[in-house]
PDB file of N, CA and C in Angstrom:
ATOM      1  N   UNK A   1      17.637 -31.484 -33.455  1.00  0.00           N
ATOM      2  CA  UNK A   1      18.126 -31.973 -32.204  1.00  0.00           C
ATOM      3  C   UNK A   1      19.037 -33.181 -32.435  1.00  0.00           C
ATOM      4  N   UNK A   2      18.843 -34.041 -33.260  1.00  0.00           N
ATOM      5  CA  UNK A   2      19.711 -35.425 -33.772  1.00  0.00           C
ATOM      6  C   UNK A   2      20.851 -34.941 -34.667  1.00  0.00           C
ATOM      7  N   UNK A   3      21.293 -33.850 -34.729  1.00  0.00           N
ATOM      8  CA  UNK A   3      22.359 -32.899 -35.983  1.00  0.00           C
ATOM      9  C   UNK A   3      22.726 -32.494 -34.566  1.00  0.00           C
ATOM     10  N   UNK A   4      22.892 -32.606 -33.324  1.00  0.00           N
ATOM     11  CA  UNK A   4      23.329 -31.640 -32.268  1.00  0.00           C
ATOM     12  C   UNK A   4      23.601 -32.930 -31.285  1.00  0.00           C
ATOM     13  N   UNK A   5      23.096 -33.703 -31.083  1.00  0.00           N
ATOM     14  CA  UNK A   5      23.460 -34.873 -30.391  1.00  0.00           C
ATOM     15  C   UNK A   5      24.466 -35.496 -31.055  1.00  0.00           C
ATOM     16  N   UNK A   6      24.598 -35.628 -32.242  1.00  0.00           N
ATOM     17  CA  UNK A   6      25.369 -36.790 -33.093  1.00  0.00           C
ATOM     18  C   UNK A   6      26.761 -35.711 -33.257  1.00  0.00           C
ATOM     19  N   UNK A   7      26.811 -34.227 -33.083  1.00  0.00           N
ATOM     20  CA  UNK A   7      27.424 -33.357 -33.201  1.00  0.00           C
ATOM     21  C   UNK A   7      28.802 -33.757 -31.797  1.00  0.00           C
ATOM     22  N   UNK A   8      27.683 -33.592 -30.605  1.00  0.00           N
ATOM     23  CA  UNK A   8      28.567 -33.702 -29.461  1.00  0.00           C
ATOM     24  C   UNK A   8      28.700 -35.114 -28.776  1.00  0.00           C
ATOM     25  N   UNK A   9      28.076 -36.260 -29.399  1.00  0.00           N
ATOM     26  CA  UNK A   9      28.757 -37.658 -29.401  1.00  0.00           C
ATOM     27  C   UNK A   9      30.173 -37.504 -30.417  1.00  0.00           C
ATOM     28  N   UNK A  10      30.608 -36.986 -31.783  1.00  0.00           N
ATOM     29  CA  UNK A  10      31.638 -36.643 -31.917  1.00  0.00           C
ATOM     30  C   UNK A  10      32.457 -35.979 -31.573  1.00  0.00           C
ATOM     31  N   UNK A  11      32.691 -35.161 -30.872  1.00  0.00           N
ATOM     32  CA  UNK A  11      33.257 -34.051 -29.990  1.00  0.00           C
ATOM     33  C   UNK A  11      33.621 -35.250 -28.928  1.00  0.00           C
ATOM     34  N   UNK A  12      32.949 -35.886 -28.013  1.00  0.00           N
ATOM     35  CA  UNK A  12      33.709 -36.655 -27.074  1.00  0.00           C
ATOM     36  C   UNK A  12      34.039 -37.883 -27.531  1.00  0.00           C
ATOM     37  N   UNK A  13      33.689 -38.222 -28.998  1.00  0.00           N
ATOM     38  CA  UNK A  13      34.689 -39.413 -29.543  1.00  0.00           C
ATOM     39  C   UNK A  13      36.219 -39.056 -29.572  1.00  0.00           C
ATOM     40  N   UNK A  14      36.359 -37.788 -30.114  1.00  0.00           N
ATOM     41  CA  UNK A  14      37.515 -37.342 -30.470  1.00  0.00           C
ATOM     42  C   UNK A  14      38.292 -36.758 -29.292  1.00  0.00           C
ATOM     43  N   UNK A  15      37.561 -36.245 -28.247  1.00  0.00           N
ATOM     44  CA  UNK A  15      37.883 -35.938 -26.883  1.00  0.00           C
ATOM     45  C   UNK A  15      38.897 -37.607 -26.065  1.00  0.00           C
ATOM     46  N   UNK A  16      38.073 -38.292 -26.402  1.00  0.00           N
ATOM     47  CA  UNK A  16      38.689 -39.907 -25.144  1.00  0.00           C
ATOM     48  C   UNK A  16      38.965 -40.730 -26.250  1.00  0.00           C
ATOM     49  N   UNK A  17      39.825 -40.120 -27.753  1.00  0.00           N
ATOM     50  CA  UNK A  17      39.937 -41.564 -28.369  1.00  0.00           C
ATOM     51  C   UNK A  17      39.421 -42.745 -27.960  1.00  0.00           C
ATOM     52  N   UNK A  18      38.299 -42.998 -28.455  1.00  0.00           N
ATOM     53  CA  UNK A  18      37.032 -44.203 -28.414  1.00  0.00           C
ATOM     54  C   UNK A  18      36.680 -44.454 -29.564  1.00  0.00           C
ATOM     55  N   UNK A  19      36.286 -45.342 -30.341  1.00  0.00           N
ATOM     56  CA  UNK A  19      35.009 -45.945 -31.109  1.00  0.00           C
ATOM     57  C   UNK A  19      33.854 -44.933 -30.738  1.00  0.00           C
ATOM     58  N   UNK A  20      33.257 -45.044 -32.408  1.00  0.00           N
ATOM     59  CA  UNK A  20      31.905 -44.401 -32.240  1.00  0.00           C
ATOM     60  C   UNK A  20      30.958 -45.111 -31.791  1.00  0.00           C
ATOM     61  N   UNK A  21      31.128 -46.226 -31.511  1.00  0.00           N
ATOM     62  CA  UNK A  21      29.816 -47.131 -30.459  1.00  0.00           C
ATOM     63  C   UNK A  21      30.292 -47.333 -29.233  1.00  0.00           C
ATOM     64  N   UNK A  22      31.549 -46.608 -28.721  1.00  0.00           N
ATOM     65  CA  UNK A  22      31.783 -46.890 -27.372  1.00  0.00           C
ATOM     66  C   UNK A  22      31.388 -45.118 -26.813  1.00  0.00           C
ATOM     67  N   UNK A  23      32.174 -44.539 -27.578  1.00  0.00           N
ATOM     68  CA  UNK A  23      31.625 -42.640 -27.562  1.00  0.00           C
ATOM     69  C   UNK A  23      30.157 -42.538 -27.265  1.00  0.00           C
ATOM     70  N   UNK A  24      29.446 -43.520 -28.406  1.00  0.00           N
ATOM     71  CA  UNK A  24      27.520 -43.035 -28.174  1.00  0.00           C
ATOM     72  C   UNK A  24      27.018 -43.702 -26.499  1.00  0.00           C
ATOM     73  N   UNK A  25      27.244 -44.857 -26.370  1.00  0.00           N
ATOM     74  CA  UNK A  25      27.388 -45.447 -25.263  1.00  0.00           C
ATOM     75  C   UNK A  25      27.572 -44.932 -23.883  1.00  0.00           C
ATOM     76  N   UNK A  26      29.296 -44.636 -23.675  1.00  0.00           N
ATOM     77  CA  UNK A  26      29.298 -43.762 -22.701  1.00  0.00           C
ATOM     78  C   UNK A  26      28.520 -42.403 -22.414  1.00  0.00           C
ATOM     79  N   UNK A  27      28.584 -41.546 -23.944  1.00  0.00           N
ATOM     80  CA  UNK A  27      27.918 -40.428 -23.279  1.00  0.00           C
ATOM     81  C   UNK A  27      26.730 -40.464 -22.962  1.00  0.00           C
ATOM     82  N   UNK A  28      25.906 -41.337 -23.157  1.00  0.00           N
ATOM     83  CA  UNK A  28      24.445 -41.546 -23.141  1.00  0.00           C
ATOM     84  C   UNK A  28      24.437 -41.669 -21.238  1.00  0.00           C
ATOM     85  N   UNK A  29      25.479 -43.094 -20.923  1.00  0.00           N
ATOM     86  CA  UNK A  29      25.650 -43.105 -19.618  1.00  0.00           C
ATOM     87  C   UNK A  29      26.068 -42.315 -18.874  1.00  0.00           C
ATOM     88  N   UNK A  30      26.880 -41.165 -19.020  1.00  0.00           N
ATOM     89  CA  UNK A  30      27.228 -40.281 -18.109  1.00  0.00           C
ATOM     90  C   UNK A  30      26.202 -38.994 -18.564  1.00  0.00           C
ATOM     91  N   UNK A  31      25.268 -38.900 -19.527  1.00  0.00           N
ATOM     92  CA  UNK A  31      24.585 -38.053 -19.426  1.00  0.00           C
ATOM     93  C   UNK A  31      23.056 -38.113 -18.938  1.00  0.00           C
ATOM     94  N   UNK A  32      22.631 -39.605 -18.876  1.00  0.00           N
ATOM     95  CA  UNK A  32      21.712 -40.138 -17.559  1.00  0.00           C
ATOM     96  C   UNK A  32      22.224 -39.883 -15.848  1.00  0.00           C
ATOM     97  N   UNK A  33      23.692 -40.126 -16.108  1.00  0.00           N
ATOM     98  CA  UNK A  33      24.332 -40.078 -14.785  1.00  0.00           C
ATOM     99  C   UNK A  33      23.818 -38.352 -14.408  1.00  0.00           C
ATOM    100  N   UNK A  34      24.276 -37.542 -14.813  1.00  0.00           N
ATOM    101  CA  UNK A  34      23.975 -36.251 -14.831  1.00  0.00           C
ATOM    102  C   UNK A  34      22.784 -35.459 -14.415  1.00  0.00           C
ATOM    103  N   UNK A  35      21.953 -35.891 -15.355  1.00  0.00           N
ATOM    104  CA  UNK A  35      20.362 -36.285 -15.320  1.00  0.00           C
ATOM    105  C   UNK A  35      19.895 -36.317 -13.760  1.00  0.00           C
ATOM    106  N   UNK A  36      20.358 -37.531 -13.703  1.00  0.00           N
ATOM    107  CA  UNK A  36      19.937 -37.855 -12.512  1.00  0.00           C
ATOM    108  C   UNK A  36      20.467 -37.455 -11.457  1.00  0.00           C
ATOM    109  N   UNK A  37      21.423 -36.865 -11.150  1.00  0.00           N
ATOM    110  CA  UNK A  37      22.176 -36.044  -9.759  1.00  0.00           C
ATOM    111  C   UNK A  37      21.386 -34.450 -10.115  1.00  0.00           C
ATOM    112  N   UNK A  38      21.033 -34.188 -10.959  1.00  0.00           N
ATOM    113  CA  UNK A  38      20.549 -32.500 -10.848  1.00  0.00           C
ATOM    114  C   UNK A  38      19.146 -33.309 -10.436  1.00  0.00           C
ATOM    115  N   UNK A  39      18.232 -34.274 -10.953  1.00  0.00           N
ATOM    116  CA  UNK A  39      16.897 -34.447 -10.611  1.00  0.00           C
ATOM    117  C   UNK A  39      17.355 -34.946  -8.607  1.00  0.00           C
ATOM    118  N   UNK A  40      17.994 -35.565  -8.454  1.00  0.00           N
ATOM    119  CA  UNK A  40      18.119 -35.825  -6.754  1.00  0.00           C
ATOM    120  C   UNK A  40      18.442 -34.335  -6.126  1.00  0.00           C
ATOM    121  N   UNK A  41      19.400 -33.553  -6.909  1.00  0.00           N
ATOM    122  CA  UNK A  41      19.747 -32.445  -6.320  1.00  0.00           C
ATOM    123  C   UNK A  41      18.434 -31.574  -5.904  1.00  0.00           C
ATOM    124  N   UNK A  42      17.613 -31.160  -7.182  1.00  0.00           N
ATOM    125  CA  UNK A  42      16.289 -30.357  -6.892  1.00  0.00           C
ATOM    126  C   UNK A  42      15.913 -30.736  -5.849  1.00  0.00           C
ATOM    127  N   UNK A  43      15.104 -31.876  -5.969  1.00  0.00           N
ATOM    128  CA  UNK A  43      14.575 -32.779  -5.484  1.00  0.00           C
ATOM    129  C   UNK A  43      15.050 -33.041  -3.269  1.00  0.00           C
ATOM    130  N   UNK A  44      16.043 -31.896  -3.340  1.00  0.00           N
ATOM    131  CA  UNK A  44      16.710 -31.910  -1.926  1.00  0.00           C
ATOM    132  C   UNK A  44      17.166 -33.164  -1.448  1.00  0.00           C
ATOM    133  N   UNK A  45      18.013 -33.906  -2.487  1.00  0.00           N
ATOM    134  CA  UNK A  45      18.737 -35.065  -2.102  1.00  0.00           C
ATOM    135  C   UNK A  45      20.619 -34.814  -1.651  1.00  0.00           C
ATOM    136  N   UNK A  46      20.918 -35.531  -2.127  1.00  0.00           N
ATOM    137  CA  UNK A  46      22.670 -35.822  -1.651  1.00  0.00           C
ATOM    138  C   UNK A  46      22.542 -36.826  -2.917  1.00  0.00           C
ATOM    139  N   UNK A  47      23.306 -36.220  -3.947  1.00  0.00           N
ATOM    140  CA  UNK A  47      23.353 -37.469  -5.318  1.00  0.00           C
ATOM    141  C   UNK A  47      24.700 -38.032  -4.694  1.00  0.00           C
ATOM    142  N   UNK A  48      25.462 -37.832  -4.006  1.00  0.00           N
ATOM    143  CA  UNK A  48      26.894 -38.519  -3.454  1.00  0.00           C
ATOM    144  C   UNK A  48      26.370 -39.851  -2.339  1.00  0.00           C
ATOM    145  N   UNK A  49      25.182 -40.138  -2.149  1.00  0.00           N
ATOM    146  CA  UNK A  49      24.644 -41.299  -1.544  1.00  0.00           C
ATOM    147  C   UNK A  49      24.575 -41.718  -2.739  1.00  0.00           C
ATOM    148  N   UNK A  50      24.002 -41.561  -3.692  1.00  0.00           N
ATOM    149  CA  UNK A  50      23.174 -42.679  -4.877  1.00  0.00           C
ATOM    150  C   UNK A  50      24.450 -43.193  -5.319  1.00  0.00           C
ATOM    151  N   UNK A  51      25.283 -41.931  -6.087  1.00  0.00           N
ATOM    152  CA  UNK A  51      26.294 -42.499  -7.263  1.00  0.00           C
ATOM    153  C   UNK A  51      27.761 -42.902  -5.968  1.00  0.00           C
ATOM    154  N   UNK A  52      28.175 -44.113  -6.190  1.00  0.00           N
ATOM    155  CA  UNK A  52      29.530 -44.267  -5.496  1.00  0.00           C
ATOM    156  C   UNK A  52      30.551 -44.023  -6.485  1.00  0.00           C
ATOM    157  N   UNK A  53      30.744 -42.848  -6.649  1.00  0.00           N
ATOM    158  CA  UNK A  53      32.061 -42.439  -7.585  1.00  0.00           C
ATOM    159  C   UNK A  53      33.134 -42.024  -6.549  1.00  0.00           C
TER     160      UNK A  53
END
């Protein structure tokens, strides 16, 4: 699982020309972000109240 994470933290390093500590960073944050709009979604929410994007 850490050969597959570290796989596709490179994939979006090379995707948004970033640093590999800005790449691990963000994706971590937009993949909590994620996370958490499918758990509000189940959950019979509106994730477009929580996240102001």
């Amino acid at each position: 699982m850490t050969l597959i994470v570290a796989m596709l933290i490179l994939i979006y390093k090379k995707a948004n020309n970033i640093g590999y500590k800005t790449a691990k960073r963000r994706f971590v944050l937009e993949l909590r972000e994620l996370i958490t709009a499918i758990m509000i979604t189940l959950a019979g929410g509106d994730p477009s109240k929580v996240f102001k994007t």
